[in-house]
Protein backbone atom coordinates (compact mmCIF):
# COMPACT_ATOMS: atom_id res chain seq x y z
CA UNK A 1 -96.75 -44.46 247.21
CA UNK A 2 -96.92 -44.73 250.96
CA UNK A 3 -98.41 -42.55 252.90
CA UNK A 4 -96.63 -39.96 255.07
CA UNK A 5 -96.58 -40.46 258.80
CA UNK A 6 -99.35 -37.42 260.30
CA UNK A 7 -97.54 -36.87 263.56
CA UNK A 8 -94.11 -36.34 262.28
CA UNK A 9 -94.19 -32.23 262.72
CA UNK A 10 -95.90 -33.17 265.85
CA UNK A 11 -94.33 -30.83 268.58
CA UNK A 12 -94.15 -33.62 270.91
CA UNK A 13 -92.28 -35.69 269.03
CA UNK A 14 -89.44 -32.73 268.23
CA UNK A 15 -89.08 -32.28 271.63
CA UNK A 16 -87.89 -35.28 272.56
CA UNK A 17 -84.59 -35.10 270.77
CA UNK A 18 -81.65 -35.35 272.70
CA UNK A 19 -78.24 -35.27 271.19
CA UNK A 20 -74.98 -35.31 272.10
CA UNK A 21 -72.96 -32.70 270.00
CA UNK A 22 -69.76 -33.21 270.82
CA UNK A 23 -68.15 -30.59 268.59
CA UNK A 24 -69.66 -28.71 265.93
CA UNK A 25 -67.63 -25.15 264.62
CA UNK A 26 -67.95 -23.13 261.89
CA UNK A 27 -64.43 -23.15 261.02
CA UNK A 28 -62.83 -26.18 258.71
CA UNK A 29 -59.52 -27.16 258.87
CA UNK A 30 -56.94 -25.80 256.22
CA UNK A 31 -56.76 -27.31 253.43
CA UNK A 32 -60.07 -29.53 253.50
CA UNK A 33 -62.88 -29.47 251.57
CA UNK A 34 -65.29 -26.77 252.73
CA UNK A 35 -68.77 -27.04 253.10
CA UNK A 36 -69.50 -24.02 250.41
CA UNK A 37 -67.71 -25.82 247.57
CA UNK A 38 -69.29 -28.83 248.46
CA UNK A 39 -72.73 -28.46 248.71
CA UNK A 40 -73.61 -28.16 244.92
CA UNK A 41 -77.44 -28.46 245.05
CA UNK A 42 -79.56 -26.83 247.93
CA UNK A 43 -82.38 -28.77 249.36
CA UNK A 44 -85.77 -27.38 248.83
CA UNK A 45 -88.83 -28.35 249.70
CA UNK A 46 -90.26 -30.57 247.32
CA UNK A 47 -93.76 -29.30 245.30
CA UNK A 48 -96.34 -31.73 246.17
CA UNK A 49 -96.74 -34.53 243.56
CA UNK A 50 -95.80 -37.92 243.19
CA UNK A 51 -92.64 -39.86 243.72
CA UNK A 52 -91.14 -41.18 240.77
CA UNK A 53 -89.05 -44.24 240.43
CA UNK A 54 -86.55 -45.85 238.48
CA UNK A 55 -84.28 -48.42 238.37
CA UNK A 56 -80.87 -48.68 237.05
CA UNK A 57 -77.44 -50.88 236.15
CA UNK A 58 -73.73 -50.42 237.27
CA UNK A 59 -71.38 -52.67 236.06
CA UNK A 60 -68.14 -53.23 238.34
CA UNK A 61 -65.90 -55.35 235.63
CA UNK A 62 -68.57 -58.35 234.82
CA UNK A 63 -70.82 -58.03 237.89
CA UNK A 64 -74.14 -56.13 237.65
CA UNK A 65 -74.97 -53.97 240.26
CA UNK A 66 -78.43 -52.97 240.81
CA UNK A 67 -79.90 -49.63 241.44
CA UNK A 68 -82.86 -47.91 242.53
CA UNK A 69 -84.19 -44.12 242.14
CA UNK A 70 -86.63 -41.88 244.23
CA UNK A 71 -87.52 -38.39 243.64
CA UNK A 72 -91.02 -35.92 243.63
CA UNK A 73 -91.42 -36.04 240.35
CA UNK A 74 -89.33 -37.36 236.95
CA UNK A 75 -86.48 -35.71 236.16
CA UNK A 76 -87.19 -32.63 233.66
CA UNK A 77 -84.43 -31.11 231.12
CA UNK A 78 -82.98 -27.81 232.80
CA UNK A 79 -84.63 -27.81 236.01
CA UNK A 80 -82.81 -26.43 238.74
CA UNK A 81 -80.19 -29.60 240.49
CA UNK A 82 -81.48 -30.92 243.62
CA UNK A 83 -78.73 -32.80 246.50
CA UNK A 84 -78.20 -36.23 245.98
CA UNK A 85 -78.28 -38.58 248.72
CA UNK A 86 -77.34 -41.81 248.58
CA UNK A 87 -78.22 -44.95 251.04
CA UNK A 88 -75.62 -47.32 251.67
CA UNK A 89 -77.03 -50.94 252.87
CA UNK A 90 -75.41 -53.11 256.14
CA UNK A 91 -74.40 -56.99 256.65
CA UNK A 92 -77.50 -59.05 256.80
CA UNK A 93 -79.97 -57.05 254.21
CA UNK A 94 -80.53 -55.47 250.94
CA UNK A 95 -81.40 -51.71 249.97
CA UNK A 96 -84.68 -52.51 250.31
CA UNK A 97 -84.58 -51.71 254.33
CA UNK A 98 -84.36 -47.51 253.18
CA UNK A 99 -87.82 -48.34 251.60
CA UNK A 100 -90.15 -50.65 253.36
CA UNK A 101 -93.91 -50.17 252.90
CA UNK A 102 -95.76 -51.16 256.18
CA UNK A 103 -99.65 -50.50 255.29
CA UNK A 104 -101.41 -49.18 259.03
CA UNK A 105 -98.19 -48.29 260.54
CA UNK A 106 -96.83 -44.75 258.84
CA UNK A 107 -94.08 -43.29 256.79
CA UNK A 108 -91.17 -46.36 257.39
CA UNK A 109 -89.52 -45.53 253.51
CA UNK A 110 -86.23 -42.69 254.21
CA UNK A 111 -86.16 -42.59 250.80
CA UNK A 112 -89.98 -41.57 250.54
CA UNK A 113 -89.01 -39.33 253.48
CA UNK A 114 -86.26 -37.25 251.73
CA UNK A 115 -87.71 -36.91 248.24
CA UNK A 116 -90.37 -35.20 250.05
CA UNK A 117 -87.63 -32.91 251.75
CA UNK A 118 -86.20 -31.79 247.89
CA UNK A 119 -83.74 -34.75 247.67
CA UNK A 120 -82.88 -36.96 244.54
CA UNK A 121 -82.70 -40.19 246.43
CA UNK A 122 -80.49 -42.98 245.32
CA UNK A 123 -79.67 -46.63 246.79
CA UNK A 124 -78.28 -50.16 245.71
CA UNK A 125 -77.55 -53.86 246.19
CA UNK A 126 -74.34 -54.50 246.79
CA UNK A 127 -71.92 -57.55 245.20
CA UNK A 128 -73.72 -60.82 246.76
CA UNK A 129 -77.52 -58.87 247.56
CA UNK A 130 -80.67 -58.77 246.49
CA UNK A 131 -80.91 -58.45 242.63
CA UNK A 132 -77.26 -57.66 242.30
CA UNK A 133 -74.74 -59.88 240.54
CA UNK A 134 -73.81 -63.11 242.52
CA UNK A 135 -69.91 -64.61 242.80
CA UNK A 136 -67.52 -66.34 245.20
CA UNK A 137 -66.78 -63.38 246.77
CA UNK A 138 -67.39 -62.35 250.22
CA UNK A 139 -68.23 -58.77 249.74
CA UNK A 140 -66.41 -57.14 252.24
CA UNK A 141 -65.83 -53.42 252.93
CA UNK A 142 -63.50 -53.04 250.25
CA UNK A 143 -65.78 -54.37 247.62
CA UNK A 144 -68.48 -52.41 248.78
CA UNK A 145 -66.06 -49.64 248.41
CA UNK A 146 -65.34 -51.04 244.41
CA UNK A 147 -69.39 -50.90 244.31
CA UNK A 148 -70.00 -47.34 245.65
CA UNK A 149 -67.52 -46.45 242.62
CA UNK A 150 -69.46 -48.26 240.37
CA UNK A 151 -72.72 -46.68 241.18
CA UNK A 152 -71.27 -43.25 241.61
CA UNK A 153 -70.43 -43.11 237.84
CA UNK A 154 -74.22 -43.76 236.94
CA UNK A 155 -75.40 -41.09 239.80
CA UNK A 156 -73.42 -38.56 237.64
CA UNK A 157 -74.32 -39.24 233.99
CA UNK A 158 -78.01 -39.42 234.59
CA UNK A 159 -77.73 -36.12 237.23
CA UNK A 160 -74.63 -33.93 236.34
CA UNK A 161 -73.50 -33.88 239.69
CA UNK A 162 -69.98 -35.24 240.94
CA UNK A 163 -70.83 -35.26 244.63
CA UNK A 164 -73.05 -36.38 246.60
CA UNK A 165 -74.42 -36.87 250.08
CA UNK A 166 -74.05 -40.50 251.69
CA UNK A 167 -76.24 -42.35 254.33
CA UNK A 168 -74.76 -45.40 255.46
CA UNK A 169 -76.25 -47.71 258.30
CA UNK A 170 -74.29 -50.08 260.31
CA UNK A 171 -71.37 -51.58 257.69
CA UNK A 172 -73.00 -49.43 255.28
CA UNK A 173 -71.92 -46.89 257.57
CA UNK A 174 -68.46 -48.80 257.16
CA UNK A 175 -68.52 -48.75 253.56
CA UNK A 176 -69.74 -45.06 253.28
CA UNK A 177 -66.85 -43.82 255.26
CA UNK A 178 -64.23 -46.15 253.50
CA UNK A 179 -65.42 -44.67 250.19
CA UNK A 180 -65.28 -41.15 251.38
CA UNK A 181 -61.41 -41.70 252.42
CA UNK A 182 -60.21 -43.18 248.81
CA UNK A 183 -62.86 -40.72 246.65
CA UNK A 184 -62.95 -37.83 248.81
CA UNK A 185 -63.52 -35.38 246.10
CA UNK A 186 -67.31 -37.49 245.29
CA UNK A 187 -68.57 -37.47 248.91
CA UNK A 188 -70.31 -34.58 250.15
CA UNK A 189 -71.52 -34.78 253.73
CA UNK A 190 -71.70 -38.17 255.36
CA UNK A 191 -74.67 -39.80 257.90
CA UNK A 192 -72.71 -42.54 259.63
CA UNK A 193 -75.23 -44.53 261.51
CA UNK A 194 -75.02 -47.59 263.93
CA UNK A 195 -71.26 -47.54 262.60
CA UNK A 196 -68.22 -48.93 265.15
CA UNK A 197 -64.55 -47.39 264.51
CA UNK A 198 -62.35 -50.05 266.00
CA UNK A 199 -65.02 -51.96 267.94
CA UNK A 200 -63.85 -51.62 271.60
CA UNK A 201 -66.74 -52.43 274.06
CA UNK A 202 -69.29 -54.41 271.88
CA UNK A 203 -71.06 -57.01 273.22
CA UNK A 204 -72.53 -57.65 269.35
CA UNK A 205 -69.11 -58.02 267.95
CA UNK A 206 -67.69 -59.57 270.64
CA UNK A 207 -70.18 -62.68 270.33
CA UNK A 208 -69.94 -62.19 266.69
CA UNK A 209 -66.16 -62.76 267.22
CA UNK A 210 -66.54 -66.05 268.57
CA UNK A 211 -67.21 -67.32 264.66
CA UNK A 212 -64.74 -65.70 263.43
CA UNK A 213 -63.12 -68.67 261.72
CA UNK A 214 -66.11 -68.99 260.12
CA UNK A 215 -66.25 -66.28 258.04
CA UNK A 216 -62.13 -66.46 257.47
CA UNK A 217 -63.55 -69.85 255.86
CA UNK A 218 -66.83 -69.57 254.33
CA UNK A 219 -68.16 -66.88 251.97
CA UNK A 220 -71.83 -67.07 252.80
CA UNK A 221 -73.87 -67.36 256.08
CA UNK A 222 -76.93 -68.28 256.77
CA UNK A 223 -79.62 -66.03 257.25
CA UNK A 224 -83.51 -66.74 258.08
CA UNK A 225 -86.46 -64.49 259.31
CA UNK A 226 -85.49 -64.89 262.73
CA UNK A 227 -82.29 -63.37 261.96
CA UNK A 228 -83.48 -60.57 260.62
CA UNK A 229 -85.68 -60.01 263.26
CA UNK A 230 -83.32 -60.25 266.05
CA UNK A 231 -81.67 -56.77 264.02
CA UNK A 232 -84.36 -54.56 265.72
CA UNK A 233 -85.01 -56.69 269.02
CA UNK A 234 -81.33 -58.15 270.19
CA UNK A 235 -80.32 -54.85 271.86
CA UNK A 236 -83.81 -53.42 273.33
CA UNK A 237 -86.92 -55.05 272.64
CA UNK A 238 -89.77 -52.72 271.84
CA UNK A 239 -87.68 -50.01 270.04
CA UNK A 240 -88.85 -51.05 266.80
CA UNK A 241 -92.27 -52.09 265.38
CA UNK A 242 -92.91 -55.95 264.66
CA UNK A 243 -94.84 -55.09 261.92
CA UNK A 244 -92.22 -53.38 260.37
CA UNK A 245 -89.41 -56.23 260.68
CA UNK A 246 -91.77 -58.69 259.77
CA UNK A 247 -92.54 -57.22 256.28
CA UNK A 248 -88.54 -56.95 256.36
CA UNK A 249 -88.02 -60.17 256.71
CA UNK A 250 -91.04 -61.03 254.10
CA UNK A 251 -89.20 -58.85 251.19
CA UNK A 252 -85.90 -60.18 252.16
CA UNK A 253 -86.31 -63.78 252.11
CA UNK A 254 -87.20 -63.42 248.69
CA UNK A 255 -83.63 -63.38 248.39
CA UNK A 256 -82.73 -66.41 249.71
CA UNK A 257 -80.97 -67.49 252.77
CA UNK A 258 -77.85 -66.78 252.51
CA UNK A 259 -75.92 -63.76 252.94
CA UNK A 260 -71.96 -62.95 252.50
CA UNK A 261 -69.81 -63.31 255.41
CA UNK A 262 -67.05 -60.15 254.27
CA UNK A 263 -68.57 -57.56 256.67
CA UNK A 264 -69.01 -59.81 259.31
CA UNK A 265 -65.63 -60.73 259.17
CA UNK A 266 -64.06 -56.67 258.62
CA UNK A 267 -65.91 -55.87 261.89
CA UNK A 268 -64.54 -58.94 263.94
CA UNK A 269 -61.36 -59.09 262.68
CA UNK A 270 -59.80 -56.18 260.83
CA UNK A 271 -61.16 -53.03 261.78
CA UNK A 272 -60.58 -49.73 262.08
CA UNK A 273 -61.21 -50.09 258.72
CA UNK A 274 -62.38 -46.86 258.17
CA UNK A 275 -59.20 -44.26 259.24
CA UNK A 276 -60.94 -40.87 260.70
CA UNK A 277 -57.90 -38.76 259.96
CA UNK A 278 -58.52 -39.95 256.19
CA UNK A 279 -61.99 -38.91 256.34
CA UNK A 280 -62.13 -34.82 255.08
CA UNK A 281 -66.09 -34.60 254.65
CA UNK A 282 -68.78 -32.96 257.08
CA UNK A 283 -69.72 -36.24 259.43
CA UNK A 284 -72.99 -36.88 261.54
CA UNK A 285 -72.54 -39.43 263.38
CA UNK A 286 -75.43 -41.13 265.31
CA UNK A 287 -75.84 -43.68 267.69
CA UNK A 288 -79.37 -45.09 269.18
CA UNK A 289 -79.25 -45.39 272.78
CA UNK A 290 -79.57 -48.84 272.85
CA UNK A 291 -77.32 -49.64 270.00
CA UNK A 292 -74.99 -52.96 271.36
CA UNK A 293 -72.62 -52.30 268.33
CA UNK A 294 -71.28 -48.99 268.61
CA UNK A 295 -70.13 -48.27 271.91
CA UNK A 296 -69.60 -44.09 273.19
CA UNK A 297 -66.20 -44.39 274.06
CA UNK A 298 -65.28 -46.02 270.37
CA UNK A 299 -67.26 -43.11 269.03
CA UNK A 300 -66.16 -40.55 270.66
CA UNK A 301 -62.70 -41.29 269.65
CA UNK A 302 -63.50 -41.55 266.18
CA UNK A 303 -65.22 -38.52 266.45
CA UNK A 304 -62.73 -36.51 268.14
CA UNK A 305 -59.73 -37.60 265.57
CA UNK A 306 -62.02 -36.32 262.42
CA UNK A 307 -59.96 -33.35 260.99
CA UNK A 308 -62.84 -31.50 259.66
CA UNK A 309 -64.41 -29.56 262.05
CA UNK A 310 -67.78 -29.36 260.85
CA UNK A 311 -69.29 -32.83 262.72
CA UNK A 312 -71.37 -33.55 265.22
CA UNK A 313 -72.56 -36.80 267.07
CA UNK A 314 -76.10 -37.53 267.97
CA UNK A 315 -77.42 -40.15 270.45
CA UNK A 316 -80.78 -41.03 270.02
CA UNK A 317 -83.37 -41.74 272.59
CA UNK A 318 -85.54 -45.08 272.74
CA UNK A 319 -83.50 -46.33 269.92
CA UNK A 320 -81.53 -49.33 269.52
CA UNK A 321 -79.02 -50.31 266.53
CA UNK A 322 -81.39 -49.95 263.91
CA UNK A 323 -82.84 -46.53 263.27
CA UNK A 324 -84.39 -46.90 260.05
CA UNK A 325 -86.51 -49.51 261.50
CA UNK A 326 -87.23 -47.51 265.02
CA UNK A 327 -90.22 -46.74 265.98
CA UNK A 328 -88.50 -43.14 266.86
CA UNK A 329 -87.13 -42.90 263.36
CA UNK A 330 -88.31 -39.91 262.91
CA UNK A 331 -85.62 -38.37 265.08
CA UNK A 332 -83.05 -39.90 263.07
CA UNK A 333 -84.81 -38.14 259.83
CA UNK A 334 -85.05 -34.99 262.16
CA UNK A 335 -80.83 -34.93 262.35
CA UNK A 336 -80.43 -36.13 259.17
CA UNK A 337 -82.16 -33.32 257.04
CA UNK A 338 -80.86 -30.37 259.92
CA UNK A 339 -77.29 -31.88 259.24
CA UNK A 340 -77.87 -32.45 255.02
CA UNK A 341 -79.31 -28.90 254.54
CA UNK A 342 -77.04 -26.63 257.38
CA UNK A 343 -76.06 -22.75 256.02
CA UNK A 344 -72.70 -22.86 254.37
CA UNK A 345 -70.50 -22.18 257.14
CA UNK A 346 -67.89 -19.05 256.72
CA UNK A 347 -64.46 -19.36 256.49
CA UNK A 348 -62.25 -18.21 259.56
């Protein structure tokens, strides 16, 4: 078990939080689902102990789907439900980015993070990654989509619960929201990070763009450490550790070098792929400063078309695309647990 980060209650560090919230009421929209039916399981702080871990199989038709566990403590017969959050992977690497080890450098596991904060974490490799099932797909949004169905059955037979928090970052972002549009009755409140609605005003995706034919053609890309480490330095350089992308890029390449092309090609050539109007759960979204993917004005659109009314968007500081790597991830914990564990709000 790693262990946790000493200056994360640091009031220095809280203070340095600067959002943008560009619409957050009590009130939600007739006819949605409301925050008090769907928060099933209250976060509480954790008793000290140790994490436990387990791993677990989905099957979507033949494919295997692999899945991963985190929690203080193994699960106990008729102890009280705690929320479960679940972390939803990008393009170009595996689950294991929500739980990196980085000895001399703190606290750079979320999942860690949040099973410390009361929550029964959950995470998994998608079609195409890391230990999951390989085919001649591309794994696109909608598979991931097929996947997050997959998993979600597993989440509920070995918990109880039939809805659930979701973290996605970058096209997990994309697949989190997708899911939440076509199972809206399993997702609970959703942490859309680094995610892009139709993609106006990218530079990423507009150079992206210019291989577009590529990935209409080809399954698989390539992918080597220098990819992966040009996730946390392309936008700003210095917004996230090199020790951190380096042991990355060390678990990752244990993978191989190639990667599926499907997101790639969703975010280049067919998005909005995630409809906002579609989308009836709570929504955080939240953008680094830096971040050369999702753009304000795309956001902000997005944002301002979600029907529910309980949402806000956060921009942080000193942070580029990748906020689980940032050095200032601890911010994007900060908004993540006020947003996961807000009061009920009252009906008006």
């Amino acid at each position: 078990m790693t262990k946790r980060d000493q200056d994360i209650s640091s009031p220095a560090r809280r203070t340095i939080l600067q959002g943008v919230g560009l619409g957050l009421t009590a009130g939600v929209a007739g006819g949605l689902i409301g925050s008090a039916e769907a928060q099933t399981a209250s976060a509480q702080p954790a008793a000290t102990g140790e994490i436990w871990s387990q791993d677990y199989w989905a099957k979507k038709g033949d494919i295997p789907l692999w899945m991963y566990r985190k929690r203080v403590g193994a699960p106990k017969s008729g102890e009280p439900a705690r929320p479960v959050l679940f972390f939803v992977h990008g393009s170009s690497v595996t689950s294991r980015v929500f739980d990196l080890n980085v000895p001399g450098h703190g606290e750079y596991s979320i999942m860690n993070e949040f099973a410390r904060y009361g929550f029964d974490c959950w995470t998994m490799d998608h079609e195409n990654y890391g230990k999951s099932g390989r085919t001649s797909g591309n794994a696109n949004i909608a598979s991931g989509v097929e996947d997050l169905k997959a998993a979600a059955e597993i989440v509920t037979r070995e918990t109880g619960q039939r809805k659930f928090h979701f973290l996605g970052e970058s096209s997990g972002a994309l697949r989190a929201g997708a899911y939440a549009m076509v199972q809206p009755e399993r997702a609970d409140r959703l942490v859309l990070a680094a995610f892009t609605y139709k993609g106006e005003g990218s530079p990423t995706l507009a150079k992206r763009a210019e291989q577009v034919e590529y990935y209409r053609t080809h399954n698989m890309r390539k992918r080597d450490r220098e990819m992966i480490r040009s996730i946390a330095t392309r936008d700003k350089p210095g917004t996230s550790d090199q020790a951190a992308v380096d042991v990355l890029a060390d678990v990752e390449m244990q993978f191989g070098d190639q990667i599926p092309t499907g997101t790639y090609l969703d975010m280049t050539a067919n998005l909005p792929v995630v409809h906002p109007e579609k989308v009836l759960s709570p929504v955080l979204l939240v953008r680094g400063e830096f971040d050369g993917i999702a753009a304000v004005p795309d956001l902000e659109e997005f944002f301002n078309r979600l029907p529910n009314g309980d949402r806000q968007f956060i921009i942080l500081p000193g942070t580029a695309h990748s906020v689980a790597l940032a050095i200032n991830r601890h911010l994007f914990w900060h908004v993540t647990r006020a947003f996961l564990t807000m009061p009920a709000p009252l009906a008006t």
